[in-house]
N, C-alpha and C. Protein backbone atom coordinates (compact mmCIF):
# COMPACT_ATOMS: atom_id res chain seq x y z
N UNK A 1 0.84 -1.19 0.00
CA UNK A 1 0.00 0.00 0.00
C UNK A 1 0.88 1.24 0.00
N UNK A 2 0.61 2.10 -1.21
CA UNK A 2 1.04 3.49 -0.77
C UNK A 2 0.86 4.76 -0.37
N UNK A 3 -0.68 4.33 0.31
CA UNK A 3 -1.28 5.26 0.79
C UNK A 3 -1.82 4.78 2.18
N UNK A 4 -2.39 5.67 2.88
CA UNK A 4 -3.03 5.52 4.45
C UNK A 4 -4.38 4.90 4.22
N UNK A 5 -4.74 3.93 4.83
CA UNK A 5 -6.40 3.40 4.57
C UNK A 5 -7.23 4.31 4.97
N UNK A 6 -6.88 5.39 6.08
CA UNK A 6 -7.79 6.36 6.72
C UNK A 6 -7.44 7.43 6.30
N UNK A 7 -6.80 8.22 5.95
CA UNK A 7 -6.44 9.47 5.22
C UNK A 7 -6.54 9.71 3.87
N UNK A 8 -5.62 8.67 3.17
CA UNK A 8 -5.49 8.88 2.28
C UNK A 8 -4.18 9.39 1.64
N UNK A 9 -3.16 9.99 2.73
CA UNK A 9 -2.38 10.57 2.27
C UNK A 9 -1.25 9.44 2.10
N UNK A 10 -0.68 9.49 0.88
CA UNK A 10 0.79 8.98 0.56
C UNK A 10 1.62 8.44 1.83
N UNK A 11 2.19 7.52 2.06
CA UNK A 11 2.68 6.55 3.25
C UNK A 11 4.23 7.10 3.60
N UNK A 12 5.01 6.96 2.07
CA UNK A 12 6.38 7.18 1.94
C UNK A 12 6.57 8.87 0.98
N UNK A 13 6.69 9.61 1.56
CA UNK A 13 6.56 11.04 0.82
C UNK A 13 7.51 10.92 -0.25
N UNK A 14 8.77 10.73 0.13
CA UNK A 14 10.09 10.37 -0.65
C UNK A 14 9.56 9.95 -2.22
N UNK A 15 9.01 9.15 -2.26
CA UNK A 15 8.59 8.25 -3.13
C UNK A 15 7.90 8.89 -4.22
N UNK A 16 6.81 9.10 -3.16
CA UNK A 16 5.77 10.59 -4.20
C UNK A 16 6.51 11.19 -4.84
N UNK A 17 7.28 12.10 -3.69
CA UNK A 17 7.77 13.57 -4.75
C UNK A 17 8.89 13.05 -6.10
N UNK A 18 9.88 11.52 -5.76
CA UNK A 18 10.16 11.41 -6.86
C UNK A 18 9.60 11.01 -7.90
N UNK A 19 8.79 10.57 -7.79
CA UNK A 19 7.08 9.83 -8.64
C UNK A 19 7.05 11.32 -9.57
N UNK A 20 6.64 12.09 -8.62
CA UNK A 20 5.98 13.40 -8.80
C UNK A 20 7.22 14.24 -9.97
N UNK A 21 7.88 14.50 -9.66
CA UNK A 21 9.76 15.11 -10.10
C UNK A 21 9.72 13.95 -11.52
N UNK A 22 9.57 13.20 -11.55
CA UNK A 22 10.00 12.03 -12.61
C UNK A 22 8.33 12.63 -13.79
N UNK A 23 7.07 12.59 -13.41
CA UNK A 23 6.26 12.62 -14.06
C UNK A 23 6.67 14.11 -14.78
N UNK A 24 6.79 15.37 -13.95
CA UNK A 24 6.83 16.95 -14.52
C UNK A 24 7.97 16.47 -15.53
N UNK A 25 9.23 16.07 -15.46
CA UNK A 25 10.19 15.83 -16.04
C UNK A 25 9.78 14.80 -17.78
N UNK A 26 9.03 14.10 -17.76
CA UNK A 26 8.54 13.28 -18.81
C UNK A 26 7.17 14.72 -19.50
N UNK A 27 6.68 15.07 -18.64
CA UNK A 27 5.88 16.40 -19.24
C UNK A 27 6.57 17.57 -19.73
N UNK A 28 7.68 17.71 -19.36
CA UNK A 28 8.81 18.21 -20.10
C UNK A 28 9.42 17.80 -21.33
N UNK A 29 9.52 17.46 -21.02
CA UNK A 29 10.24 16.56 -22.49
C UNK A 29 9.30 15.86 -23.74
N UNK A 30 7.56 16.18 -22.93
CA UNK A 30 7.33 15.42 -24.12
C UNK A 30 6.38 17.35 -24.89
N UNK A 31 6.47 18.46 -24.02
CA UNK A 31 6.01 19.86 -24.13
C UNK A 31 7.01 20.22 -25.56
N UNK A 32 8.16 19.81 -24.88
CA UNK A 32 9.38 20.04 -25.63
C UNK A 32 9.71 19.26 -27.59
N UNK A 33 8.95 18.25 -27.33
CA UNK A 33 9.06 17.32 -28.38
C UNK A 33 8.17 17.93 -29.12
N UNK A 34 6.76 18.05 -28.34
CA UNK A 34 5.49 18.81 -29.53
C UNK A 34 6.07 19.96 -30.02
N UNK A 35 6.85 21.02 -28.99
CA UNK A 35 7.22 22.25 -29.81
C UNK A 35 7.87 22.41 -31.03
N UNK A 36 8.98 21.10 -30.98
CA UNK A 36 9.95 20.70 -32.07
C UNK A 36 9.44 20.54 -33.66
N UNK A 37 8.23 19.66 -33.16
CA UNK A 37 7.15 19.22 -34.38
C UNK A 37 6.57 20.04 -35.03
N UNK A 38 6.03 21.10 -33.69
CA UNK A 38 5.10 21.86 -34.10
C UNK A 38 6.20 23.32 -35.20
N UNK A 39 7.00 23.32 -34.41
CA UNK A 39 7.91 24.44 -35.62
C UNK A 39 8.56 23.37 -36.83
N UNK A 40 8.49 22.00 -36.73
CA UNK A 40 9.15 21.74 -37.97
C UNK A 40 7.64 22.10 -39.30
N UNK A 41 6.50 21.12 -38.61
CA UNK A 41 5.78 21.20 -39.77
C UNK A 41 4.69 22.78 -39.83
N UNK A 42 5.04 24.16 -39.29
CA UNK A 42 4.81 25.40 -39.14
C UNK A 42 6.23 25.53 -40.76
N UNK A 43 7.17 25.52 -40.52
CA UNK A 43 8.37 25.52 -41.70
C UNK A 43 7.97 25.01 -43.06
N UNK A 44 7.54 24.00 -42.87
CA UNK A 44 7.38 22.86 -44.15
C UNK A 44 6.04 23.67 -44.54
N UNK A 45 4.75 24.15 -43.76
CA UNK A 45 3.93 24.60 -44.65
C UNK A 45 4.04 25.76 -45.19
N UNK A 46 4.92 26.79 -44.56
CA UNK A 46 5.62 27.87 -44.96
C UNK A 46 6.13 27.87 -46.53
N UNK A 47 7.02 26.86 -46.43
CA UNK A 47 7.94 26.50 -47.55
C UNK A 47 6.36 26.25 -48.39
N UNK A 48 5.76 25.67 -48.26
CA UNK A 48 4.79 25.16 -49.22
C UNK A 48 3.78 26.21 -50.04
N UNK A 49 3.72 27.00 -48.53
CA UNK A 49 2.54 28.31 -49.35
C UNK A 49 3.65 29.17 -49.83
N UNK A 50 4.64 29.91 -49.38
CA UNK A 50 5.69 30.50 -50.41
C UNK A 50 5.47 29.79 -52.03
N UNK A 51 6.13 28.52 -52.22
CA UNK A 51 5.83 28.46 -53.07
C UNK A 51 4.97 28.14 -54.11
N UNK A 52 3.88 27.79 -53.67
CA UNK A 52 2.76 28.40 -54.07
C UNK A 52 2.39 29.97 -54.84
N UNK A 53 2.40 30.74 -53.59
CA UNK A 53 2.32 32.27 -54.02
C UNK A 53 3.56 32.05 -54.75
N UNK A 54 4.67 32.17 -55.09
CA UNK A 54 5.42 32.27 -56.35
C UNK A 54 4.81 31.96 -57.38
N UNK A 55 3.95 30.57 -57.55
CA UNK A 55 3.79 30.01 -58.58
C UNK A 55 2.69 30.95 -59.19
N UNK A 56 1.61 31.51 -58.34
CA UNK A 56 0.87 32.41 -58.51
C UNK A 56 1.05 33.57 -58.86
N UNK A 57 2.09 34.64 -58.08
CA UNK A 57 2.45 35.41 -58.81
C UNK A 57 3.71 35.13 -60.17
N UNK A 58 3.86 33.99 -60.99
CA UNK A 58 4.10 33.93 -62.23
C UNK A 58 3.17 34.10 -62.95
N UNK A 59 2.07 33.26 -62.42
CA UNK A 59 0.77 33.20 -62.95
C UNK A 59 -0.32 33.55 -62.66
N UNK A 60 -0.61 34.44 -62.82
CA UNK A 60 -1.83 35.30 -61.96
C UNK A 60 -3.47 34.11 -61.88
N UNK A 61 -3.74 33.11 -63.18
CA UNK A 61 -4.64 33.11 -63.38
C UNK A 61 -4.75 31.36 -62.60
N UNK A 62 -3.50 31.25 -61.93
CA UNK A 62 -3.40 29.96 -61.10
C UNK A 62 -4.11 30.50 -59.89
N UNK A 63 -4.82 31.78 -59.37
CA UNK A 63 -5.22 31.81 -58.38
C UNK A 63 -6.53 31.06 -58.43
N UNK A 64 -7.32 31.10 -59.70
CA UNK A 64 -8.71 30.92 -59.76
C UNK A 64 -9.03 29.82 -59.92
N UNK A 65 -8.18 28.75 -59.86
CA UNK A 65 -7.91 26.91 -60.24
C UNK A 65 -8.96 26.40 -58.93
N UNK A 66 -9.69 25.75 -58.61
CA UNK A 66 -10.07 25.26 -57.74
C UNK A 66 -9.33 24.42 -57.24
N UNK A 67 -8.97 23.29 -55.96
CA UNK A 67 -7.98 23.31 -55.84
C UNK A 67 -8.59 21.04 -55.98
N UNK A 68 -9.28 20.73 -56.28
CA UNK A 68 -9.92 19.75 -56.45
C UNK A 68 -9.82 19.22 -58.26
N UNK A 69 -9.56 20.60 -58.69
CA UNK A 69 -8.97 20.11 -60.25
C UNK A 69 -7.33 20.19 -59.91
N UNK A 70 -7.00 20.49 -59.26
CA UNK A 70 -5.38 19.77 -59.25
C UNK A 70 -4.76 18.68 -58.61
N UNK A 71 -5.73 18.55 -57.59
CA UNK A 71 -5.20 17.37 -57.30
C UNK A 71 -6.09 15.56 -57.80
N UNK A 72 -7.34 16.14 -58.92
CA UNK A 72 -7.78 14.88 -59.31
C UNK A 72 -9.12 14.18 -58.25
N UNK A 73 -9.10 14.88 -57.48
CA UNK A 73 -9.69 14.62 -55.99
C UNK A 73 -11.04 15.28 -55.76
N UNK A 74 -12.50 14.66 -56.05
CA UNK A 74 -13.75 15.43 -55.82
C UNK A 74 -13.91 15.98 -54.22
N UNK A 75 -14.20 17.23 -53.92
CA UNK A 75 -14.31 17.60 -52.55
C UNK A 75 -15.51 18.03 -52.19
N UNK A 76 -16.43 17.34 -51.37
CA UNK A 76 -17.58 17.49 -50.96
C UNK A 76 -17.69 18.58 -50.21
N UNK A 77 -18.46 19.09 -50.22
CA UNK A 77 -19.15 20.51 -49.06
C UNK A 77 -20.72 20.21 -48.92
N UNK A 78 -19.94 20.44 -47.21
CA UNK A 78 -21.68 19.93 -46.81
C UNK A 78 -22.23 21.38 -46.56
């Protein structure tokens, strides 16, 4: 048991707080991992709409393409 049958409170504190210290630490690291992701694929769509708008301003009349005739792909709207 690692808790009190009548309280409730934690038996061995020690234990907890490294329990506790070990969990913030894995919430760290995993805060840290999403941020990584989140600026890689923030970059990659960057890169993507840049070039895009390039391709557009070569071609002015690529703005008006729907975007379901380029990729072959019917797109429903509900």
């Amino acid at each position: 048991m690692n808790f009190c049958s009548k309280c409730a409170l934690p038996i061995n504190l020690n234990n907890e707080y490294t329990r506790e210290m070990e969990l913030e630490n894995e919430n760290r690291e995993l805060r840290e991992k999403l941020d990584r992701v989140m600026k890689s694929m923030r970059e990659e769509m960057n890169q993507k709409f840049n070039r895009i708008r390039s391709m557009i301003r070569q071609n002015p009349y690529l703005a008006y393409i729907k975007p379901e005739a380029l990729t072959g792909k019917k797109v429903e709207v509900e």
